[in-house]
N, C-alpha and C. Protein backbone atom coordinates (compact mmCIF):
# COMPACT_ATOMS: atom_id res chain seq x y z
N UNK A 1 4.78 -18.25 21.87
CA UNK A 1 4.20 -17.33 22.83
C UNK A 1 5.06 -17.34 24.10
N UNK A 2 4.93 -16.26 24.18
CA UNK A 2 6.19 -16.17 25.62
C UNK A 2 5.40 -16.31 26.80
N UNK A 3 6.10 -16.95 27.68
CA UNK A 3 5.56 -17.53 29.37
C UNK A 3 5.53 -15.68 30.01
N UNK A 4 4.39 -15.95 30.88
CA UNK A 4 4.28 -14.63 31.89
C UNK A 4 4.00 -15.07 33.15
N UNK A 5 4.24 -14.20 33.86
CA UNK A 5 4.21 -14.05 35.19
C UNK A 5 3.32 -12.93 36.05
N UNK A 6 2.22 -13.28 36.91
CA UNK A 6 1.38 -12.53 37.21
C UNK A 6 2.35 -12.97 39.49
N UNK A 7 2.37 -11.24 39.27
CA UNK A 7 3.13 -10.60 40.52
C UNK A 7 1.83 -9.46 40.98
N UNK A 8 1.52 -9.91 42.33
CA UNK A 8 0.77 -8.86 42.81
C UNK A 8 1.44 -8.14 43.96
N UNK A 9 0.91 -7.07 44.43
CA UNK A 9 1.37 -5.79 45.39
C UNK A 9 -0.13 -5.61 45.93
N UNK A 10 -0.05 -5.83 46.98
CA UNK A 10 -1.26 -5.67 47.95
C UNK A 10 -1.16 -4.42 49.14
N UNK A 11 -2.01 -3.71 49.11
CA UNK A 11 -2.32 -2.93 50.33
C UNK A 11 -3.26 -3.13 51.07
N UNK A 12 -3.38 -2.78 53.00
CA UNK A 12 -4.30 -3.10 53.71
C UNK A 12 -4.47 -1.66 54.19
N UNK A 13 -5.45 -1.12 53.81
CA UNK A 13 -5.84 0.45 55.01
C UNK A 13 -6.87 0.61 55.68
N UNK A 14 -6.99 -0.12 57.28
CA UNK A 14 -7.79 0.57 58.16
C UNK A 14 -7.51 1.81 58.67
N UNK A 15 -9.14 1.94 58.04
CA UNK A 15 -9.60 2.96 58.52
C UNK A 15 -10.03 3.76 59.91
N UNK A 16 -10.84 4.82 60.47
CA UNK A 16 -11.37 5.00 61.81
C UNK A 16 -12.71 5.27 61.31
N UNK A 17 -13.45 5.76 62.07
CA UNK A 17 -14.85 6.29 61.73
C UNK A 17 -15.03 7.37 60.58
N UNK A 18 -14.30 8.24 60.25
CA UNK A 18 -14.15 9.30 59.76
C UNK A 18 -13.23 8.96 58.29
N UNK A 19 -12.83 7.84 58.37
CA UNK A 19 -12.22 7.37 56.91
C UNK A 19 -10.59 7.88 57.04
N UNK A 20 -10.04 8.07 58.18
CA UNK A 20 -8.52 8.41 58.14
C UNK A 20 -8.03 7.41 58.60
N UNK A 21 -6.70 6.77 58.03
CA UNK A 21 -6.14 6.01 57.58
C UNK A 21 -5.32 5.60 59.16
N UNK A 22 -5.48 4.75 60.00
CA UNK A 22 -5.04 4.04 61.33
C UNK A 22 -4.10 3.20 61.04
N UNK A 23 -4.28 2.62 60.44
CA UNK A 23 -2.67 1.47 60.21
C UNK A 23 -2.66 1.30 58.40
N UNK A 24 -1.54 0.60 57.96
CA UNK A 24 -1.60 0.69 56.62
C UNK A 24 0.00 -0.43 56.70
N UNK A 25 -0.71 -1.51 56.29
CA UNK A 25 0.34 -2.66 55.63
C UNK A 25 0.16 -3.20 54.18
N UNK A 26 1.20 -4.02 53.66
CA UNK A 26 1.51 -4.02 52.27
C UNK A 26 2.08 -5.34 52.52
N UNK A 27 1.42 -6.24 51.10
CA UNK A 27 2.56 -7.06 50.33
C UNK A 27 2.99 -7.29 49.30
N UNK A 28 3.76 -8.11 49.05
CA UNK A 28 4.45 -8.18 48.01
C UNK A 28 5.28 -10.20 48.16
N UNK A 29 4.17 -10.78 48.06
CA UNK A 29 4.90 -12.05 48.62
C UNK A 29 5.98 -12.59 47.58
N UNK A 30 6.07 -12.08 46.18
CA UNK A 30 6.94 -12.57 45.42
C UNK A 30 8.42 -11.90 45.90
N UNK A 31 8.14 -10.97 46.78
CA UNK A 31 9.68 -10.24 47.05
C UNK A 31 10.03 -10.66 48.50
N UNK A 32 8.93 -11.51 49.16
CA UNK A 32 9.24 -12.15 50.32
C UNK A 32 8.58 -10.87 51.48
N UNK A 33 7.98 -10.15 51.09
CA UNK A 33 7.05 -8.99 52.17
C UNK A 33 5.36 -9.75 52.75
N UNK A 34 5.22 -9.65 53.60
CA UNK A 34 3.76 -10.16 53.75
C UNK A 34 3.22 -9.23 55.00
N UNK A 35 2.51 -8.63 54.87
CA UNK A 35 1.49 -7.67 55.43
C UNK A 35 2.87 -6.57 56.90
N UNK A 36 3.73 -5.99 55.91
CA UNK A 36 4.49 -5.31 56.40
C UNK A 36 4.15 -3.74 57.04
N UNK A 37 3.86 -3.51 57.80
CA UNK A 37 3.35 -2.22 58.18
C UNK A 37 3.84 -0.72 57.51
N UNK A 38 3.57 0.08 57.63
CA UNK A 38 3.85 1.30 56.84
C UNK A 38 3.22 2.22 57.46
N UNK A 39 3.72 3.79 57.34
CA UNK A 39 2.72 4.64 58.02
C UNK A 39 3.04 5.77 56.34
N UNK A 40 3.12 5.21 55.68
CA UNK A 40 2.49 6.15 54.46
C UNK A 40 2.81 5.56 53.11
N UNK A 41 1.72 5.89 52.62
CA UNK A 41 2.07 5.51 51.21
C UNK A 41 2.08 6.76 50.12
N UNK A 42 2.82 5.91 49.17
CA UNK A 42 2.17 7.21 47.63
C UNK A 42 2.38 6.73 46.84
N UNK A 43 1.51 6.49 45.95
CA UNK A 43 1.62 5.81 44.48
C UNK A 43 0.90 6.42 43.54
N UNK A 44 1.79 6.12 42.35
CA UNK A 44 0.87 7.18 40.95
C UNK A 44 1.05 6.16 40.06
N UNK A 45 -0.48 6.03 39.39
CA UNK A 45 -0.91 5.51 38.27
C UNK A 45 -0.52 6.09 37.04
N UNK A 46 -0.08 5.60 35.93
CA UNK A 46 -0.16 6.60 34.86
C UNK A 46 -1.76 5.88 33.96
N UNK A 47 -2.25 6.70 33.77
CA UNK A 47 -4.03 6.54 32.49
C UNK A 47 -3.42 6.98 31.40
N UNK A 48 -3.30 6.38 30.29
CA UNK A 48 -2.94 6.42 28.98
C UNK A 48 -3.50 7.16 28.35
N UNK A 49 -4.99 6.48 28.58
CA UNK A 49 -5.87 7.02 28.11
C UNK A 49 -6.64 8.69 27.82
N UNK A 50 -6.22 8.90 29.51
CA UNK A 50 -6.60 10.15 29.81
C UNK A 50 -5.68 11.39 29.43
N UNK A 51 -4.04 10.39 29.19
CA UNK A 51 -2.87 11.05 29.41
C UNK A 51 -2.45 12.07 31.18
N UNK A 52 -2.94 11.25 32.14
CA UNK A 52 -2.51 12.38 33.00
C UNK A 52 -2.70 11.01 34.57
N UNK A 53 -1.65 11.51 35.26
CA UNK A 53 -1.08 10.33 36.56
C UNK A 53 -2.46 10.69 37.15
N UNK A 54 -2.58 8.99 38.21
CA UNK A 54 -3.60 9.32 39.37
C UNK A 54 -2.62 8.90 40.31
N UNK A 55 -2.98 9.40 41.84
CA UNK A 55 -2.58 9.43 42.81
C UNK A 55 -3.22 8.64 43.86
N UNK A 56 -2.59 8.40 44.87
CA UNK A 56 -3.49 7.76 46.06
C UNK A 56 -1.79 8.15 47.46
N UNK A 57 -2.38 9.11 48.14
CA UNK A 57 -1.19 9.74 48.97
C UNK A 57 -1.88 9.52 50.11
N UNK A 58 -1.63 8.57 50.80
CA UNK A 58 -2.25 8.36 52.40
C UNK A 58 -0.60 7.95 53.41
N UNK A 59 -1.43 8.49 54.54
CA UNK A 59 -0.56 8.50 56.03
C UNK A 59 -1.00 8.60 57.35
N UNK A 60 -0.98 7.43 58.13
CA UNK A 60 -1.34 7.53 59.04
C UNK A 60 -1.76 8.59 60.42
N UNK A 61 -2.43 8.65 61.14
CA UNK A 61 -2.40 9.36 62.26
C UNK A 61 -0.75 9.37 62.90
N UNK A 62 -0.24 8.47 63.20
CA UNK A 62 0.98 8.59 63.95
C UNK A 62 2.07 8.39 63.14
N UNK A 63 1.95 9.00 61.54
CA UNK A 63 3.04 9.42 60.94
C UNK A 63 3.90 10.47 61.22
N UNK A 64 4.82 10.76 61.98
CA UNK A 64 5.67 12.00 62.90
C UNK A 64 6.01 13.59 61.40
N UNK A 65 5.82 14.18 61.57
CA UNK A 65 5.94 15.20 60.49
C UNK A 65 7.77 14.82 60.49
N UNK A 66 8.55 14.94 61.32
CA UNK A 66 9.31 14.92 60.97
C UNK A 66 10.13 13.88 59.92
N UNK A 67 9.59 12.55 60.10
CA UNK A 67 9.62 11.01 59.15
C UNK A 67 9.12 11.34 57.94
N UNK A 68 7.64 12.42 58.01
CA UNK A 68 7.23 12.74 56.69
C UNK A 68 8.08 13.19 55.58
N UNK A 69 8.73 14.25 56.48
CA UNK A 69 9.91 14.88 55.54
C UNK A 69 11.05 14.26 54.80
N UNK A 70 11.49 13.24 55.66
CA UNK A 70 12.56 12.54 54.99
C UNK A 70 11.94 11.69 54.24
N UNK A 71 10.72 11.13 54.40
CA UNK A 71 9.65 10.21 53.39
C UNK A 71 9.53 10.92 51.86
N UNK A 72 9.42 12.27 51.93
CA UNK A 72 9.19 12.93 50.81
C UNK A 72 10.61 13.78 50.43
N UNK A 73 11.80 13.58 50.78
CA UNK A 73 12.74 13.81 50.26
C UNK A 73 13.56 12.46 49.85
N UNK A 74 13.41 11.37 50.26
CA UNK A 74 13.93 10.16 50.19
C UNK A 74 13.10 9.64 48.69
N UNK A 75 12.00 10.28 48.55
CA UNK A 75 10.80 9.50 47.25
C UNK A 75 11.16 10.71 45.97
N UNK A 76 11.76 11.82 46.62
CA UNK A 76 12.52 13.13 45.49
C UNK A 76 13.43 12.41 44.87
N UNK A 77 14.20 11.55 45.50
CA UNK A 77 15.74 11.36 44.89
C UNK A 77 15.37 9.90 44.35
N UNK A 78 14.51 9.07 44.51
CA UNK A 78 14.24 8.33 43.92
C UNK A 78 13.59 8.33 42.49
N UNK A 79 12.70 9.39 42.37
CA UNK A 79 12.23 9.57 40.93
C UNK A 79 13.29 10.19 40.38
N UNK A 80 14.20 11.15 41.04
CA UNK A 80 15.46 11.14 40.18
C UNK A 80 16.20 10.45 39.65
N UNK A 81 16.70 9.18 39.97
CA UNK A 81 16.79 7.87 39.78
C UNK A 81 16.30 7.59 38.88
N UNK A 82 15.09 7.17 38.63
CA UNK A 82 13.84 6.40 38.32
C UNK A 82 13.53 7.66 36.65
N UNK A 83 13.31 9.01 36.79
CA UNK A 83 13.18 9.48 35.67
C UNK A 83 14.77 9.47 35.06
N UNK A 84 15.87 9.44 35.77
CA UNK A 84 17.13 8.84 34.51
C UNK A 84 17.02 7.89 33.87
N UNK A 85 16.61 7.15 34.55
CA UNK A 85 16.50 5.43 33.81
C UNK A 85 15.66 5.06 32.48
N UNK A 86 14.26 6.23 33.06
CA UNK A 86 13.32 5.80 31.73
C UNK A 86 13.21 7.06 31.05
N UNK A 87 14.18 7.95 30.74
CA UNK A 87 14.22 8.92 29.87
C UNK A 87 15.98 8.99 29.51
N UNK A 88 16.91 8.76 30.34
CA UNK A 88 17.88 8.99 29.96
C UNK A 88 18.32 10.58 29.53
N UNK A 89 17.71 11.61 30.19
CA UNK A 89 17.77 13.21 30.27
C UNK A 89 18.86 13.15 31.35
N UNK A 90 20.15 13.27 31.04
CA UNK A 90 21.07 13.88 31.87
C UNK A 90 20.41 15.41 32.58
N UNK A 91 20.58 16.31 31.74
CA UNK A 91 20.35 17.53 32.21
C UNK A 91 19.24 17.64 33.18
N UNK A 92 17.91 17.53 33.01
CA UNK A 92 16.96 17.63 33.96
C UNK A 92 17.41 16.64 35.17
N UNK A 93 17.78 15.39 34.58
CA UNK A 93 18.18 14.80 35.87
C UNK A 93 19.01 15.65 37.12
N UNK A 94 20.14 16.17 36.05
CA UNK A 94 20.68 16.68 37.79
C UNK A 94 20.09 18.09 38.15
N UNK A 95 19.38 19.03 37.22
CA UNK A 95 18.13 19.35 38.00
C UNK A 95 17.41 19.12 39.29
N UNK A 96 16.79 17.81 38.59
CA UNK A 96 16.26 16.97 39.62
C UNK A 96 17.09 17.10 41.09
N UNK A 97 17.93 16.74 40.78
CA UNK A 97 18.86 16.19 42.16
C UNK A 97 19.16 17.43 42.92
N UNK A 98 19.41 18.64 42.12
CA UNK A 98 19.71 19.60 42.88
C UNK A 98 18.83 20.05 43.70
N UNK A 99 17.38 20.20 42.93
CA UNK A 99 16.33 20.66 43.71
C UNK A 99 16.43 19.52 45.09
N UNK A 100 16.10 18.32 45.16
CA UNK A 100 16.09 17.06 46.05
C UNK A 100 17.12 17.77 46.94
N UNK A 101 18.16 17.93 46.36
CA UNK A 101 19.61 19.09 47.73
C UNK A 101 18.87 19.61 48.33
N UNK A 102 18.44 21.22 47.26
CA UNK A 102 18.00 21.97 47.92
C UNK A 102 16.76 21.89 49.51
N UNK A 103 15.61 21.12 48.32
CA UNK A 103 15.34 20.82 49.51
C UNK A 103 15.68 20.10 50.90
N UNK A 104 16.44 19.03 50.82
CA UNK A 104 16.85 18.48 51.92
C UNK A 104 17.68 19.44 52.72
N UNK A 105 18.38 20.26 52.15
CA UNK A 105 18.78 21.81 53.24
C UNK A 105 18.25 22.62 53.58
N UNK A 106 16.87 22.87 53.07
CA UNK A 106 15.81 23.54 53.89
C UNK A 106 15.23 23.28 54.76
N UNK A 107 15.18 21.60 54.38
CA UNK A 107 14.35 21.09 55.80
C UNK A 107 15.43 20.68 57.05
N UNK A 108 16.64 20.84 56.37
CA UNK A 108 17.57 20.44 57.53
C UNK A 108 17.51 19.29 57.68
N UNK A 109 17.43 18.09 56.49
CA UNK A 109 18.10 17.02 56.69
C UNK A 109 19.42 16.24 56.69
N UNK A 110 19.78 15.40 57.37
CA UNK A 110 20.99 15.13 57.48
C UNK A 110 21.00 13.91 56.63
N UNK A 111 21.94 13.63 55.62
CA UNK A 111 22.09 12.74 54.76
C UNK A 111 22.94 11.54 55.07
């Protein structure tokens, strides 16, 4: 029987009265992170079961729209990445990447 290893990933999200998200830290003590601040998250579950991702997309009050943008073009080029690796689809991949261009020249980011 093979040895395992149980690795946790922790999130902290206070809240305000109204349930919007005021601060938001994370750990990860096996990677040496311990209650590191953040002003957004996004993570997707995949359900097997159901066959279809869940989500949980939170961001602080004093997340700057402009940080947002590079937050969500910086997390584009990463699943580009990330869907090469576990599909090995050249073609859609650079798809992928182009759109991730495209957008980053719409929003006028600088790379």
């Amino acid at each position: 029987m093979a040895n395992t290893t149980i690795s946790e990933i922790k999130f902290k999200i206070e809240l305000d009265d109204n349930k919007i998200p005021e601060k938001l830290s994370w750990s990860a003590e096996d990677g040496g992170i311990v209650n590191e601040e953040a002003k957004a998250i996004m993570l997707s579950v995949w359900d097997s079961k159901e066959k279809q991702s869940m989500r949980i997309d939170l961001w602080t009050k004093e997340m700057p729209v402009d940080e947002m943008k590079i937050f969500f073009h910086q997390t584009l080029v990463a699943m580009c990445d990330t869907f090469q690796r576990a599909t090995g689809d050249e073609k859609m991949t650079d798809t992928m990447r182009d759109f991730s261009d495209y957008f980053a020249e719409k929003l006028e980011l600088k790379r």
